[in-house]
N, C-alpha and C. Protein backbone atom coordinates (compact mmCIF):
# COMPACT_ATOMS: atom_id res chain seq x y z
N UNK A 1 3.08 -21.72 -12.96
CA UNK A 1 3.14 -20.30 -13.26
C UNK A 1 4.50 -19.77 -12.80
N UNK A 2 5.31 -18.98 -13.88
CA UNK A 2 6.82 -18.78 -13.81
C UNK A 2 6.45 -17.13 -12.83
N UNK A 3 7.51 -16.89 -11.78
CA UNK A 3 6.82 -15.35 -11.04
C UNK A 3 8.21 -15.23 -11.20
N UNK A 4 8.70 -13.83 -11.48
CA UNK A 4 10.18 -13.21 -11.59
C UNK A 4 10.24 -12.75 -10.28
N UNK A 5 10.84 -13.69 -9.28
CA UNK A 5 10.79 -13.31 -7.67
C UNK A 5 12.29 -11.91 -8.13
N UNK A 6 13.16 -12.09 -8.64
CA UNK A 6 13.63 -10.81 -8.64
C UNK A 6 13.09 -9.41 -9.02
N UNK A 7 11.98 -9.57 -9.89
CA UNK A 7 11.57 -7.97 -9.92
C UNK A 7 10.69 -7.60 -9.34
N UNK A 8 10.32 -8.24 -8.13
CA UNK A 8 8.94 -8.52 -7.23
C UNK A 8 10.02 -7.28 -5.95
N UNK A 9 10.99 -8.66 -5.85
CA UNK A 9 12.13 -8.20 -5.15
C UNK A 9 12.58 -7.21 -4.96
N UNK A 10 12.93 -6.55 -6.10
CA UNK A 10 13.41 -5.29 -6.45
C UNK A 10 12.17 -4.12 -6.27
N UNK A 11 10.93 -4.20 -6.86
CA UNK A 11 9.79 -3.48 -6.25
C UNK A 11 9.74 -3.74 -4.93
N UNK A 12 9.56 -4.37 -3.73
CA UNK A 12 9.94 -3.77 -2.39
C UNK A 12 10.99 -3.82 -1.84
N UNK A 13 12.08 -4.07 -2.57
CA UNK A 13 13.30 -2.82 -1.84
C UNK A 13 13.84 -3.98 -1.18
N UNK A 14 13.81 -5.34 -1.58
CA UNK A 14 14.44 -6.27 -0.75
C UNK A 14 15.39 -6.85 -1.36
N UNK A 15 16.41 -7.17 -0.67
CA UNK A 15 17.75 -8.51 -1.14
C UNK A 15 17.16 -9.57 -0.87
N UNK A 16 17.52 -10.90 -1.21
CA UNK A 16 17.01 -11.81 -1.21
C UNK A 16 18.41 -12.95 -1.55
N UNK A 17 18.28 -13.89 -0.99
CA UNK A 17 19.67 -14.93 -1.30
C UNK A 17 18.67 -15.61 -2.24
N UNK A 18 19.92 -16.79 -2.78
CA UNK A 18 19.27 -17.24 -4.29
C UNK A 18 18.39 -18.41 -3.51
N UNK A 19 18.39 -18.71 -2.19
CA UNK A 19 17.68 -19.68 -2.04
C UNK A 19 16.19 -18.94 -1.16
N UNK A 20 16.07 -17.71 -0.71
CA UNK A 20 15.54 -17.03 -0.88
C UNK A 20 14.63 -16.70 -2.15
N UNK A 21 14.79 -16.21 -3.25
CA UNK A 21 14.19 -16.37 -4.38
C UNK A 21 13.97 -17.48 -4.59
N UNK A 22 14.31 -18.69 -4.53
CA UNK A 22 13.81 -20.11 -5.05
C UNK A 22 12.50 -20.76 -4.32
N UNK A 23 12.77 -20.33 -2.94
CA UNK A 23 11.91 -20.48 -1.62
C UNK A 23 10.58 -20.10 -2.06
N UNK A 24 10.52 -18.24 -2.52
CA UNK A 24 9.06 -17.16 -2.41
C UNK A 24 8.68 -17.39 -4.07
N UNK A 25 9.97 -17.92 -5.16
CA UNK A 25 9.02 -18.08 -6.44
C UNK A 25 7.97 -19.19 -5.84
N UNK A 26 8.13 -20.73 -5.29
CA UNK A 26 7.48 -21.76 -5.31
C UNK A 26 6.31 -21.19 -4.44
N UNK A 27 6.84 -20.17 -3.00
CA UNK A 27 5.37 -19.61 -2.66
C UNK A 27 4.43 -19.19 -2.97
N UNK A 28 5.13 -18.37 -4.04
CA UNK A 28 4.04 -17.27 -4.72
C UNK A 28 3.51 -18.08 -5.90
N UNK A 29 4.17 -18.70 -6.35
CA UNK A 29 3.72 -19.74 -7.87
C UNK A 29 2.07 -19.65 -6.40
N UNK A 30 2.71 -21.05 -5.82
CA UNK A 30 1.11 -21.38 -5.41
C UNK A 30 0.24 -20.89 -4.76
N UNK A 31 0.59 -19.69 -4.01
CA UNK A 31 -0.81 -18.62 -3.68
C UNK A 31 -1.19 -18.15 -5.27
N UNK A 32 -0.83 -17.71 -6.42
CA UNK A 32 -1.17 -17.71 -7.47
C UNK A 32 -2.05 -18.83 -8.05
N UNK A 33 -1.72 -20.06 -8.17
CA UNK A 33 -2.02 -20.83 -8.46
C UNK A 33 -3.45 -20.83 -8.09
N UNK A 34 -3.39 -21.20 -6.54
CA UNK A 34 -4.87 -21.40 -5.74
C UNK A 34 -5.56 -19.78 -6.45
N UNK A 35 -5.55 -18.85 -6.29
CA UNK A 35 -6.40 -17.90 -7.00
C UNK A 35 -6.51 -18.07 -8.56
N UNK A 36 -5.66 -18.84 -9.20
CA UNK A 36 -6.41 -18.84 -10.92
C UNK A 36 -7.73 -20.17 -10.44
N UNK A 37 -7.07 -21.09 -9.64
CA UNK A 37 -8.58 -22.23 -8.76
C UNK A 37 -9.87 -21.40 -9.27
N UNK A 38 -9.51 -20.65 -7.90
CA UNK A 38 -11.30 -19.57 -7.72
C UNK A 38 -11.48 -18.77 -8.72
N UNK A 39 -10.87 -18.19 -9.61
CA UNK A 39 -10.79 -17.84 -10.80
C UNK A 39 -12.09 -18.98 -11.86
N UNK A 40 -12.00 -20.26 -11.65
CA UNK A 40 -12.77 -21.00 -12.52
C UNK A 40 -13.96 -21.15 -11.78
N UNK A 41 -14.13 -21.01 -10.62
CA UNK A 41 -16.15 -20.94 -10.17
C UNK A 41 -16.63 -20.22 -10.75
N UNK A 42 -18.25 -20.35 -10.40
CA UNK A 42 -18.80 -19.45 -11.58
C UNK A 42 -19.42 -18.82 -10.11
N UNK A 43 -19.25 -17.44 -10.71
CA UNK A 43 -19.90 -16.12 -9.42
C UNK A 43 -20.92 -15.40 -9.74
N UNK A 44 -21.19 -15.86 -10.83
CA UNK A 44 -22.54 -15.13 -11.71
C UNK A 44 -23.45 -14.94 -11.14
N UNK A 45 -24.25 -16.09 -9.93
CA UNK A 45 -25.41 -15.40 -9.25
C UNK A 45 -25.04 -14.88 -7.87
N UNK A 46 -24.07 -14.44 -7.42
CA UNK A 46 -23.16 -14.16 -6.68
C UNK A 46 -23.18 -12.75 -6.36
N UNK A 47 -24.07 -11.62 -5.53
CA UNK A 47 -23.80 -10.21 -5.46
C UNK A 47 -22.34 -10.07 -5.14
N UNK A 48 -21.86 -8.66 -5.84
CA UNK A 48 -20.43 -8.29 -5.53
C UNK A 48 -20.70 -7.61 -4.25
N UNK A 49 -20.01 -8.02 -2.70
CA UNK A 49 -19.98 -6.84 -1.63
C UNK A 49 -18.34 -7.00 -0.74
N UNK A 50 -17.77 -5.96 -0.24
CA UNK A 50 -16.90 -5.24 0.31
C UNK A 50 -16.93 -6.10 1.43
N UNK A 51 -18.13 -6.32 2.20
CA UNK A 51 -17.91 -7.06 4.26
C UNK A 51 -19.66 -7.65 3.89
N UNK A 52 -19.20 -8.68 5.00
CA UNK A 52 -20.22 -9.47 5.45
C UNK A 52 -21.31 -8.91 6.55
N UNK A 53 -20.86 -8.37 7.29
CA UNK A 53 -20.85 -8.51 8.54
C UNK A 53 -22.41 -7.26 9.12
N UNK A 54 -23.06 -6.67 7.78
CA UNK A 54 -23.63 -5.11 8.09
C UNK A 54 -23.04 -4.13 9.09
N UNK A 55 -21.84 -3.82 8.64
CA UNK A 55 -21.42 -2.68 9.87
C UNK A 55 -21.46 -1.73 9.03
N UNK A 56 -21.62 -0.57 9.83
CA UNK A 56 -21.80 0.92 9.01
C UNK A 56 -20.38 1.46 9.34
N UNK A 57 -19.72 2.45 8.59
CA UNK A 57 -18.85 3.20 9.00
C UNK A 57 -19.41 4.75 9.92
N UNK A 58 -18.76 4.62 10.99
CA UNK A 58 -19.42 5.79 12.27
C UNK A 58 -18.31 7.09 11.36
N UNK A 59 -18.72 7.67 11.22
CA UNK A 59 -18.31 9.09 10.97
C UNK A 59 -18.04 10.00 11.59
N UNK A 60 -17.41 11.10 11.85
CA UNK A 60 -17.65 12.41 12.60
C UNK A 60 -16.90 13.68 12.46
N UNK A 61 -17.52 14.82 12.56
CA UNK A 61 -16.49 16.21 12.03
C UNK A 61 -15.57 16.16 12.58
N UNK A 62 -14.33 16.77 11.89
CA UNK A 62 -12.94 16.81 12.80
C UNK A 62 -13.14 17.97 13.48
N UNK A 63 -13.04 17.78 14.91
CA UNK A 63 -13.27 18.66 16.13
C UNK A 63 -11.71 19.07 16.42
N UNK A 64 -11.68 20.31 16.70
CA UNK A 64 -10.53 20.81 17.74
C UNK A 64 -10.10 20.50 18.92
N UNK A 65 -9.28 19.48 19.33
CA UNK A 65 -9.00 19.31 20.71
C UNK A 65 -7.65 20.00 21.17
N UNK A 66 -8.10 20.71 21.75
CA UNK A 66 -6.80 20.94 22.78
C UNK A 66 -6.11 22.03 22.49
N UNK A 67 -4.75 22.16 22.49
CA UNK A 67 -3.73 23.54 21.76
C UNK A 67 -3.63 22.70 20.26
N UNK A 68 -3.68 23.94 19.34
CA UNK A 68 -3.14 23.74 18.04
C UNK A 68 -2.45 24.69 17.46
N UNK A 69 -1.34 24.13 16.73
CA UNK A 69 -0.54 24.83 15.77
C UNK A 69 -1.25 25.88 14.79
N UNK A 70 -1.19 27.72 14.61
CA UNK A 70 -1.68 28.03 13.85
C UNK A 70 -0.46 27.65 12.24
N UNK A 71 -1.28 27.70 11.53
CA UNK A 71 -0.31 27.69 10.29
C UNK A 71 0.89 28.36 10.63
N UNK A 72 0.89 29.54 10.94
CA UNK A 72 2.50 30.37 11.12
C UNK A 72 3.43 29.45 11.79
N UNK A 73 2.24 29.04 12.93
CA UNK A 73 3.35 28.53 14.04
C UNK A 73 3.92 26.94 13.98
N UNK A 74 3.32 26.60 12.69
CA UNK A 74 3.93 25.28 12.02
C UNK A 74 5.10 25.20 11.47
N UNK A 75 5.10 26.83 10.66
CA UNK A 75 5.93 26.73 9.44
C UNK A 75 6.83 27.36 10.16
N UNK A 76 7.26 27.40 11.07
CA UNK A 76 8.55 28.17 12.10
C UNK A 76 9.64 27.12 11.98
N UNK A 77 9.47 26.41 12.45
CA UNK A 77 10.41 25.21 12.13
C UNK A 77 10.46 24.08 11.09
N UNK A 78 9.73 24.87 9.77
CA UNK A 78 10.28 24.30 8.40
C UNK A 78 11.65 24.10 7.98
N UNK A 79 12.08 23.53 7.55
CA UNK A 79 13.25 23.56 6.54
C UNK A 79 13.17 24.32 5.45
N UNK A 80 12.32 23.75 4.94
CA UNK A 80 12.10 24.58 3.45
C UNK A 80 10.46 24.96 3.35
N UNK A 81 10.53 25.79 3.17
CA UNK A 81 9.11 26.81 2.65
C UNK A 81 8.69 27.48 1.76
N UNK A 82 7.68 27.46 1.10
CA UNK A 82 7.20 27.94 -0.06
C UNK A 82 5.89 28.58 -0.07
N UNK A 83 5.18 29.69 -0.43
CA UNK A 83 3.96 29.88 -0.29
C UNK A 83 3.35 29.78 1.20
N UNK A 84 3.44 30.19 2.32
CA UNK A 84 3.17 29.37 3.70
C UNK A 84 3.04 27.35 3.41
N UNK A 85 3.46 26.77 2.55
CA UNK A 85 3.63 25.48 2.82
C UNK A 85 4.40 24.77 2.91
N UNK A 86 5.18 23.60 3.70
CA UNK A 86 6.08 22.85 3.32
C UNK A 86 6.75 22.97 1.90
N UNK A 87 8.02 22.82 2.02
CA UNK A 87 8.44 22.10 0.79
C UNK A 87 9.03 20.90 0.85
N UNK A 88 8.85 19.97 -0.08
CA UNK A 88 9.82 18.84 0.54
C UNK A 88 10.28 18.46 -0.80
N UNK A 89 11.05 17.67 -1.10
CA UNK A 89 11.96 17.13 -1.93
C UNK A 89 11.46 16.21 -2.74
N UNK A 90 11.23 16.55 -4.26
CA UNK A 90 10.62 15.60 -4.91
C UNK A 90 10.77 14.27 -4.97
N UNK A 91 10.03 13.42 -4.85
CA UNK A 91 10.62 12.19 -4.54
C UNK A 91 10.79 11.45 -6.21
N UNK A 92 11.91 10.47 -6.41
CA UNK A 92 11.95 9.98 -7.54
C UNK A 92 11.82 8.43 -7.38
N UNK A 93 11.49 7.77 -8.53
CA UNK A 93 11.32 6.47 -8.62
C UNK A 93 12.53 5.68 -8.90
N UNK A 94 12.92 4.84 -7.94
CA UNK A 94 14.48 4.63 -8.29
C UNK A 94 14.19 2.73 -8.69
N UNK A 95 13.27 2.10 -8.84
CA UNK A 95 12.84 1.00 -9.11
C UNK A 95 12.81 0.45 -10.96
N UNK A 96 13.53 1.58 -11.36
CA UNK A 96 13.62 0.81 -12.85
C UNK A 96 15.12 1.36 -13.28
């Protein structure tokens, strides 16, 4: 299985030497590889679940501890503000 370690590359923002790319294609070929493997069992009588283990997720209301910022006293040391909210700087996609 051919993997374009450069545009992998380029989606997280990494350089890579050419022996670098030669290195993580052959890695990734075969962590790929081994998953098309399990790809061919059959899972059919197989329930689909998330964890093994029966743990519940513990929950709880978000409580007030301590001193807190009222809204005003957040937006005091904004940069930029809009509506009482942050503003921040649109972010753009610089990956293509």
């Amino acid at each position: 299985m051919k993997i374009d370690v450069k545009k992998v590359a380029r989606l997280s923002n990494l350089t890579l030497s050419e022996n670098e790319k030669k290195e993580f294609e052959e890695q990734l070929s075969s962590v790929l590889g081994y998953i098309e493997k399990l790809n061919t069992l059959d899972t059919s009588g197989i329930e689909p679940t998330a964890q093994v283990t029966g743990l519940i997720n513990r929950t709880r209301e978000d409580e007030k501890t301590g001193d807190c910022l009222t809204q005003e006293e957040a937006l005091l040391s904004a940069i930029s503000k809009t509506k009482n909210l942050f503003k921040v700087p649109k972010l753009v996609d610089t990956t293509e």
